[in-house]
Every structure is written in structure tokens, then in C-alpha cells.
Protein backbone atom coordinates (compact mmCIF):
# COMPACT_ATOMS: atom_id res chain seq x y z
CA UNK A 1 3.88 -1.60 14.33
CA UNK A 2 6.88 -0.10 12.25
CA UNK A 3 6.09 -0.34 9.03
CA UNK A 4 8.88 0.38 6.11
CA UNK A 5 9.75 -0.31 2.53
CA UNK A 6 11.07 -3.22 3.09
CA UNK A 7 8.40 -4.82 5.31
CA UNK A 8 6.66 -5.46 1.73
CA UNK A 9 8.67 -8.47 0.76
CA UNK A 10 8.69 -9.20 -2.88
CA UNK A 11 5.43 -10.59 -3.77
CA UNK A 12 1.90 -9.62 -3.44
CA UNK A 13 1.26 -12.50 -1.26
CA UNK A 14 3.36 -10.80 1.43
CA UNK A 15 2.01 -7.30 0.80
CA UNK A 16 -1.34 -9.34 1.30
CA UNK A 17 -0.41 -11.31 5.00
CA UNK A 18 1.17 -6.96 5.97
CA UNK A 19 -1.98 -5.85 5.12
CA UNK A 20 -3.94 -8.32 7.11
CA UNK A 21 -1.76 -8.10 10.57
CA UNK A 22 -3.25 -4.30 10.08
CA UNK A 23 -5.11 -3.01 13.53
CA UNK A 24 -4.85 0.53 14.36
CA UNK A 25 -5.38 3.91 11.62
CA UNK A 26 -1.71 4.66 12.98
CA UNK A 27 -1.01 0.69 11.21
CA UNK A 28 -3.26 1.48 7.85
CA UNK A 29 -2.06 5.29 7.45
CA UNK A 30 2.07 3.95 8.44
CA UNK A 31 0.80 1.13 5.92
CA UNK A 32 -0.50 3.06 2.71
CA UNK A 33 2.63 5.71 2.97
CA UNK A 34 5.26 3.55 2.82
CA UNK A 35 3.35 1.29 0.40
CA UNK A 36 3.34 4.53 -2.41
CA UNK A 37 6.85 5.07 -1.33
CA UNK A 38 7.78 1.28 -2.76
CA UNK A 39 5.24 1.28 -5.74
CA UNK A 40 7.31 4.47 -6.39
CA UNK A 41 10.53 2.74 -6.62
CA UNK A 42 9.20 -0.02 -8.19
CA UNK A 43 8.09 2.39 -11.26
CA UNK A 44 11.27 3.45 -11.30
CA UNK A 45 13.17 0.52 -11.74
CA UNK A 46 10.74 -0.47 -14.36
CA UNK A 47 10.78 2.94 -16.21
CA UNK A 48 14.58 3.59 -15.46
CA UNK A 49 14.05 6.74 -14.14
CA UNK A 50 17.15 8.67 -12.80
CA UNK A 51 17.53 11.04 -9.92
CA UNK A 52 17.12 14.15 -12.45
CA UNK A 53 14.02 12.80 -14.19
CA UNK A 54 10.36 13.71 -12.85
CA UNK A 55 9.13 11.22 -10.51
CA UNK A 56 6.10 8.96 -11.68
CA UNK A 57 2.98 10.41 -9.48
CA UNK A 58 0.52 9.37 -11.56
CA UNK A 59 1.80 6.41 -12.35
CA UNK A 60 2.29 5.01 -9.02
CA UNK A 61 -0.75 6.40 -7.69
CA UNK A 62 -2.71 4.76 -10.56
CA UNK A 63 -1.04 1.33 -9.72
CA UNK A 64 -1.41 2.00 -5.53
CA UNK A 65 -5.12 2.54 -6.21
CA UNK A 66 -5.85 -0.61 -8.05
CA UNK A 67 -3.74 -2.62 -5.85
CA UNK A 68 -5.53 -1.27 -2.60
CA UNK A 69 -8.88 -1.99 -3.89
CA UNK A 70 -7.91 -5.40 -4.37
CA UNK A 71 -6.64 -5.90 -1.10
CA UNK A 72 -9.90 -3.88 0.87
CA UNK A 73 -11.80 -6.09 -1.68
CA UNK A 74 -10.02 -9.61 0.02
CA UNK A 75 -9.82 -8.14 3.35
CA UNK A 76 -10.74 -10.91 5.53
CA UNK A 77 -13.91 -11.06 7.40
CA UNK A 78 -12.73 -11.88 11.15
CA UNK A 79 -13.96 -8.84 12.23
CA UNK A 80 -17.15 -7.05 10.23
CA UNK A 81 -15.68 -3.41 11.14
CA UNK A 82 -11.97 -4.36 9.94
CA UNK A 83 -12.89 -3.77 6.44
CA UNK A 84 -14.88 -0.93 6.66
CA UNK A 85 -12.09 0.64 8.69
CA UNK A 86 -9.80 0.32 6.49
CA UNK A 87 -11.68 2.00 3.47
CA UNK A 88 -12.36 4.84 5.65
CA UNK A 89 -8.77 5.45 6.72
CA UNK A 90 -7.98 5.23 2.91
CA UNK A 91 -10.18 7.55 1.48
CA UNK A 92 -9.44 10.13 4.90
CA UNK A 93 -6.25 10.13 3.31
């Protein structure tokens, strides 16, 4: 799976239904990179920050980390291990 920026879609929902179709630690870690790559630009946008100005780090990260905990905390439950998984690829990282 080939996961970009743009695979997000525009509303949580999708972010949600991406982070579901989630199998492999090469899928999470590919997932949770380019995910603080568009939280990034989405601070931006909001903020109005230009190429010359510092970029948001603790923003995003602040906003990536409360966001991810909701989604580990919906994970589904097909699979007893999927959820676990993914919290330990998350913290690994």
C-alpha cells in the first residue's frame, strides 16, 4: 500500500476508513509519516505560515497525537492483535 498526502481525503471519516484498511508495520509506519506531513500543512494553512517562517513541530505533533489516540482508541475489533499492533508500531516510532 502507497500511502501519500493525499490518500487522507478531507474529512476525518476518510482518515478513519485509511486507517482501518491498515495491515502491515510497512502500512502503519508509511501511514503515521505521511499523516504528520498533512497535519503539517494543515497548520500551516490555518496559521498562514510562509516558506521563511519556522515550521509548527509542536503544534502538529500535539494535534497528530490526539488524533491517533482517537483512532487506536476506535480501531475496530476484527482482529484482537490489530489494535495492539498498531500502538506498538506507534510508540516504536
Amino acid at each position: 500500500m502507497n500511502i501519500t498526502k493525499e490518500s487522507f481525503g478531507g474529512t476525518m471519516g476518510d482518515v478513519f476508513d485509511l486507517f482501518e484498511s491498515l495491515e502491515t508495520e510497512k502500512d502503519f509506519k508509511q501511514f503515521y509519516k505521511a499523516y504528520f506531513e498533512y497535519v503539517e500543512e494543515v497548520i500551516k494553512k490555518e496559521k498562514g505560515t510562509t516558506a521563511g517562517d519556522n515550521r509548527p513541530i509542536g503544534d502538529t505533533y500535539e494535534r497528530v497525537c490526539s488524533n491517533l489516540f482517537y483512532l487506536l482508541s476506535r480501531v475496530s475489533e476484527k482482529s484482537s492483535m490489530k489494535p495492539d499492533f498498531a500502538r506498538k508500531v506507534w510508540w516504536f516510532l
